[in-house]
C-alpha atoms as a PDB file:
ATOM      1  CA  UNK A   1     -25.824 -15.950  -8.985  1.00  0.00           C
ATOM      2  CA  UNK A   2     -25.501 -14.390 -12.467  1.00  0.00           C
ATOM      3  CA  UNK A   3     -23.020 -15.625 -14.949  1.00  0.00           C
ATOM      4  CA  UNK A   4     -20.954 -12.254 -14.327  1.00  0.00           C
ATOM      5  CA  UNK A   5     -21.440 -12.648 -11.013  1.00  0.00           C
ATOM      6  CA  UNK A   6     -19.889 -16.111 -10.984  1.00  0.00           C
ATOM      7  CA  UNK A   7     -17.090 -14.848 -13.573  1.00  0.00           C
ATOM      8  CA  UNK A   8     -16.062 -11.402 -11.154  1.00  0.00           C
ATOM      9  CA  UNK A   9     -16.008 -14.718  -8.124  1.00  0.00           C
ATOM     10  CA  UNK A  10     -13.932 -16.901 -10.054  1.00  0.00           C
ATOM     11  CA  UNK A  11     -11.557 -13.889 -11.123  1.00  0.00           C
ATOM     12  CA  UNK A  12     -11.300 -12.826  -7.363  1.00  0.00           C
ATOM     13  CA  UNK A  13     -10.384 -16.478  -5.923  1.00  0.00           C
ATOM     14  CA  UNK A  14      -7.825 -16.387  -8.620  1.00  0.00           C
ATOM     15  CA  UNK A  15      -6.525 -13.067  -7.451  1.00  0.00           C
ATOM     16  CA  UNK A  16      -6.662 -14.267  -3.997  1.00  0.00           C
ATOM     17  CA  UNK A  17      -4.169 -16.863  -4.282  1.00  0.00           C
ATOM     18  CA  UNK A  18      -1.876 -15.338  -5.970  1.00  0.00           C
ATOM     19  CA  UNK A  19      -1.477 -13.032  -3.304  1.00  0.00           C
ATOM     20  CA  UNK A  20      -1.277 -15.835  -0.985  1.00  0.00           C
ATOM     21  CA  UNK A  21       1.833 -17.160  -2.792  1.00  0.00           C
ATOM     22  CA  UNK A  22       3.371 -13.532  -3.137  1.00  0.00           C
ATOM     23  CA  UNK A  23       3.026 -12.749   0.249  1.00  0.00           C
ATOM     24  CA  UNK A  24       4.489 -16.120   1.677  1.00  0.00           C
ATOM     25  CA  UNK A  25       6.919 -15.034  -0.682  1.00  0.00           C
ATOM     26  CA  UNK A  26       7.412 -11.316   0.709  1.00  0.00           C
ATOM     27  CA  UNK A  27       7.599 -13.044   4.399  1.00  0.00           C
ATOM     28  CA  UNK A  28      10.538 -15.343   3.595  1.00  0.00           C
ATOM     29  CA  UNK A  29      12.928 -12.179   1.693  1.00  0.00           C
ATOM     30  CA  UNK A  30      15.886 -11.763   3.721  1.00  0.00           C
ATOM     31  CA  UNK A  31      16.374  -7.815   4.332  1.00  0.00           C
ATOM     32  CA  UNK A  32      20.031  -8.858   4.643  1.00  0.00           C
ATOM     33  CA  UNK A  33      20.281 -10.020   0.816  1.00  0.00           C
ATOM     34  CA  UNK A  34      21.398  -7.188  -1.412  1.00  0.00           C
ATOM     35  CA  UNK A  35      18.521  -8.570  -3.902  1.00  0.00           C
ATOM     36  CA  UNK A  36      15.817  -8.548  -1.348  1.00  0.00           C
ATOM     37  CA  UNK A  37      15.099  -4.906  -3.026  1.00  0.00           C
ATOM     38  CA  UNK A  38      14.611  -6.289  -6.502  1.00  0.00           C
ATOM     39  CA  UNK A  39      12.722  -9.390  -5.259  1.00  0.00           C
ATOM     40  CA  UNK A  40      10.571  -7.686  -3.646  1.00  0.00           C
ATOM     41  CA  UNK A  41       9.631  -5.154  -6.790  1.00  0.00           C
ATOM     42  CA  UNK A  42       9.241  -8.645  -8.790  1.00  0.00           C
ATOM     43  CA  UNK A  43       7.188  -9.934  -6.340  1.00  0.00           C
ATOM     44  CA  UNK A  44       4.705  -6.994  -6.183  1.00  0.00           C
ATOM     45  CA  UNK A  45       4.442  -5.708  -9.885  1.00  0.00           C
ATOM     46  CA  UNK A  46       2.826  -9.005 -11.476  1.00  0.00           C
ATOM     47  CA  UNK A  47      -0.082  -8.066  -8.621  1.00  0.00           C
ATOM     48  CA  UNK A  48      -0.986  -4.263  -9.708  1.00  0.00           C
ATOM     49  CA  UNK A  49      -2.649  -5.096 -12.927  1.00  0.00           C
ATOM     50  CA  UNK A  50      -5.217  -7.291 -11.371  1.00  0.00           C
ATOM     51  CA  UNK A  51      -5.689  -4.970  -8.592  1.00  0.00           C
ATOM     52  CA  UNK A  52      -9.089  -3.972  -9.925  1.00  0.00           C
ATOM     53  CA  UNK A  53     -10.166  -7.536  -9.638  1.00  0.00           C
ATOM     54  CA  UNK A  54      -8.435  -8.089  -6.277  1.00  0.00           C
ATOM     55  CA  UNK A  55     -10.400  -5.375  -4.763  1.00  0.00           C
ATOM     56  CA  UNK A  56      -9.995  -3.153  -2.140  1.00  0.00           C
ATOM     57  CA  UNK A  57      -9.431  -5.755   0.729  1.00  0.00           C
ATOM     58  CA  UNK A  58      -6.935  -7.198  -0.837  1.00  0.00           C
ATOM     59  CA  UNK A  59      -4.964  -4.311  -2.265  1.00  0.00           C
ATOM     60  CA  UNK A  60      -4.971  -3.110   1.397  1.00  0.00           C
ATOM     61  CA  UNK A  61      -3.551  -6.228   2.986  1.00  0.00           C
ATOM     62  CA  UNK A  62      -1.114  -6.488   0.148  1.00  0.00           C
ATOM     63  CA  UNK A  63       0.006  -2.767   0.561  1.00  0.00           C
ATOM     64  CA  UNK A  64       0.268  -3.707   4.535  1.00  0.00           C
ATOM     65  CA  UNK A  65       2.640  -6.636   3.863  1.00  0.00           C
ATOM     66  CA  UNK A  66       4.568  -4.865   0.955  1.00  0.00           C
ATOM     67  CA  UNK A  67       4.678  -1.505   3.789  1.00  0.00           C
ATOM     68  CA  UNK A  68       6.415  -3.990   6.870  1.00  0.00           C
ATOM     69  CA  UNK A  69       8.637  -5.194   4.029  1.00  0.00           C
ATOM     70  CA  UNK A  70       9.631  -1.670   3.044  1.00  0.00           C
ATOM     71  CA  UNK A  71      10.508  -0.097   6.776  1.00  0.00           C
ATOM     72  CA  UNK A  72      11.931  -2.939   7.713  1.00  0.00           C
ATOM     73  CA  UNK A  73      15.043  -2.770   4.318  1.00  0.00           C
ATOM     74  CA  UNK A  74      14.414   0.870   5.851  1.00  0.00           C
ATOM     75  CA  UNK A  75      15.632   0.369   8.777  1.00  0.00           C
ATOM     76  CA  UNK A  76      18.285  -2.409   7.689  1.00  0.00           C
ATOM     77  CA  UNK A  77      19.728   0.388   5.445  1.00  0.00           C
ATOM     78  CA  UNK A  78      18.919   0.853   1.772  1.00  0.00           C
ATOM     79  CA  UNK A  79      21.720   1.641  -1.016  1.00  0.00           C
ATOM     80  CA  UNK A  80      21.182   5.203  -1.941  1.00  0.00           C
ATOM     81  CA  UNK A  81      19.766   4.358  -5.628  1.00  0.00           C
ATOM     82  CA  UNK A  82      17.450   2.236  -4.082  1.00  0.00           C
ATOM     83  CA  UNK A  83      16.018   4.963  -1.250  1.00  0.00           C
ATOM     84  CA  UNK A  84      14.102   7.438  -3.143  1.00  0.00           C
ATOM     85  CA  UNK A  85      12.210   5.150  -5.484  1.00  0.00           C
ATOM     86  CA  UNK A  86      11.173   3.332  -1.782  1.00  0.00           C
ATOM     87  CA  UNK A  87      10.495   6.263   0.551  1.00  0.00           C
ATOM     88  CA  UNK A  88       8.187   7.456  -2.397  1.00  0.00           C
ATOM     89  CA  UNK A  89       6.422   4.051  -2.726  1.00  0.00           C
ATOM     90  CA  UNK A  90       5.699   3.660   1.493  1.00  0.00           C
ATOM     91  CA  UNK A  91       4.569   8.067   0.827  1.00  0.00           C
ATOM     92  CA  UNK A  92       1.974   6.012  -2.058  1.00  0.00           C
ATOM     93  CA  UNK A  93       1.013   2.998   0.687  1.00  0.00           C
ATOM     94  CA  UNK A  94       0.198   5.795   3.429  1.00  0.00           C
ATOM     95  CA  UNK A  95      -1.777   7.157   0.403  1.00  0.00           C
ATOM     96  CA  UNK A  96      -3.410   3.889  -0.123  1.00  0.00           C
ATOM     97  CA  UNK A  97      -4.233   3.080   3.758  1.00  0.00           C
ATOM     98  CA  UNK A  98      -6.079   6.339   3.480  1.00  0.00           C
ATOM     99  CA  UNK A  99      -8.166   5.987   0.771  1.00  0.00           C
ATOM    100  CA  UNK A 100      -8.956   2.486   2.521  1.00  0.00           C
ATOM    101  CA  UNK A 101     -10.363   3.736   5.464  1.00  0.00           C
ATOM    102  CA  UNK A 102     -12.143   6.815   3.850  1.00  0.00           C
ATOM    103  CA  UNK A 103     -13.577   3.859   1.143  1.00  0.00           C
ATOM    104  CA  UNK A 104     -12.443   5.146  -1.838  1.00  0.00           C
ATOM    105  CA  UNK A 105     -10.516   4.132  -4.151  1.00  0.00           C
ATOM    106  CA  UNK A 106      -6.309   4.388  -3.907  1.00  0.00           C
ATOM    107  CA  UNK A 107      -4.964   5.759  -6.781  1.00  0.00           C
ATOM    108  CA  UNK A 108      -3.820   2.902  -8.520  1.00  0.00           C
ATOM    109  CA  UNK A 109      -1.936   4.523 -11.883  1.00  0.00           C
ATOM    110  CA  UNK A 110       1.052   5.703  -9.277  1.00  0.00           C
ATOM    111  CA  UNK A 111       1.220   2.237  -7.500  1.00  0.00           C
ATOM    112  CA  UNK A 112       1.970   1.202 -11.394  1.00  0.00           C
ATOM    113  CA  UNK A 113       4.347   3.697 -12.141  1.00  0.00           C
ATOM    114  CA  UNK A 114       6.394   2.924  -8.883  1.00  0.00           C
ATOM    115  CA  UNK A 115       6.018  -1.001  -9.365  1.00  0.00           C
ATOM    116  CA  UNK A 116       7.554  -0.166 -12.619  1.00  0.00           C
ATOM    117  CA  UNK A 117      10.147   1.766 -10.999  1.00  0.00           C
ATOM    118  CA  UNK A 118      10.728  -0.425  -8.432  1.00  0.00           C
ATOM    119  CA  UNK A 119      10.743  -3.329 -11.043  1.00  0.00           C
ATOM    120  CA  UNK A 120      14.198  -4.829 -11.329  1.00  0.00           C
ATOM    121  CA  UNK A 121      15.590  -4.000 -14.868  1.00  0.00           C
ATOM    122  CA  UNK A 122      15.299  -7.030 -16.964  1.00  0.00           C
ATOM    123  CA  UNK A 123      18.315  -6.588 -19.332  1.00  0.00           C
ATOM    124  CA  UNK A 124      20.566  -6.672 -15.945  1.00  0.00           C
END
């Protein structure tokens, strides 16, 4: 194995876990809590900058997990603020699913812009 080869590895064990721990966290969000919305935005928008390294795979099972998440707030009712921002992020995940099973690649600049959309405003 090459040194980059070993490097790209390390990177994507790395990557790996860290979706591990966001996605036990995405499992345990109450869809009841008012903040699940904004938890769940924080929880996903640390991920889409390494999403290069993470890989297709990954991405895939992470857009899966964030997708559940998503119809199931759906379903529990959203507050109208909130709605748009969502239905246009799970519009981007069927986007995503697609590109996965046609192998290419999703188009990862307007996962961004909605993770920063979605992303709970840090001045309150």
């Amino acid at each position: 194995m090459s040194r980059d080869e070993d490097t790209d590895d390390r990177f994507r064990r790395m990557y790996r876990r860290e979706l591990e721990v966001r996605r036990s966290a995405l499992g345990a969000l109450d869809p009841a809590d008012p903040a699940a919305t904004a938890a769940m935005a924080a929880a996903v928008h640390p991920l889409i900058g390494g999403a290069g390294a993470v890989g297709l795979f990954e991405l895939g099972v992470l857009c899966r997990t964030v997708e559940q998440r998503l119809r199931r707030l759906e379903s529990d009712g959203l507050s109208p603020d909130a709605e748009p921002a969502l239905l246009k992020f799970l519009a981007i995940l069927d986007d995503v699913s697609e590109a996965l099973g046609e192998h290419r690649a999703p188009d990862i600049d307007a996962i961004h812009a909605l993770a920063l959309e979605l992303a709970p405003d840090p001045e309150g």
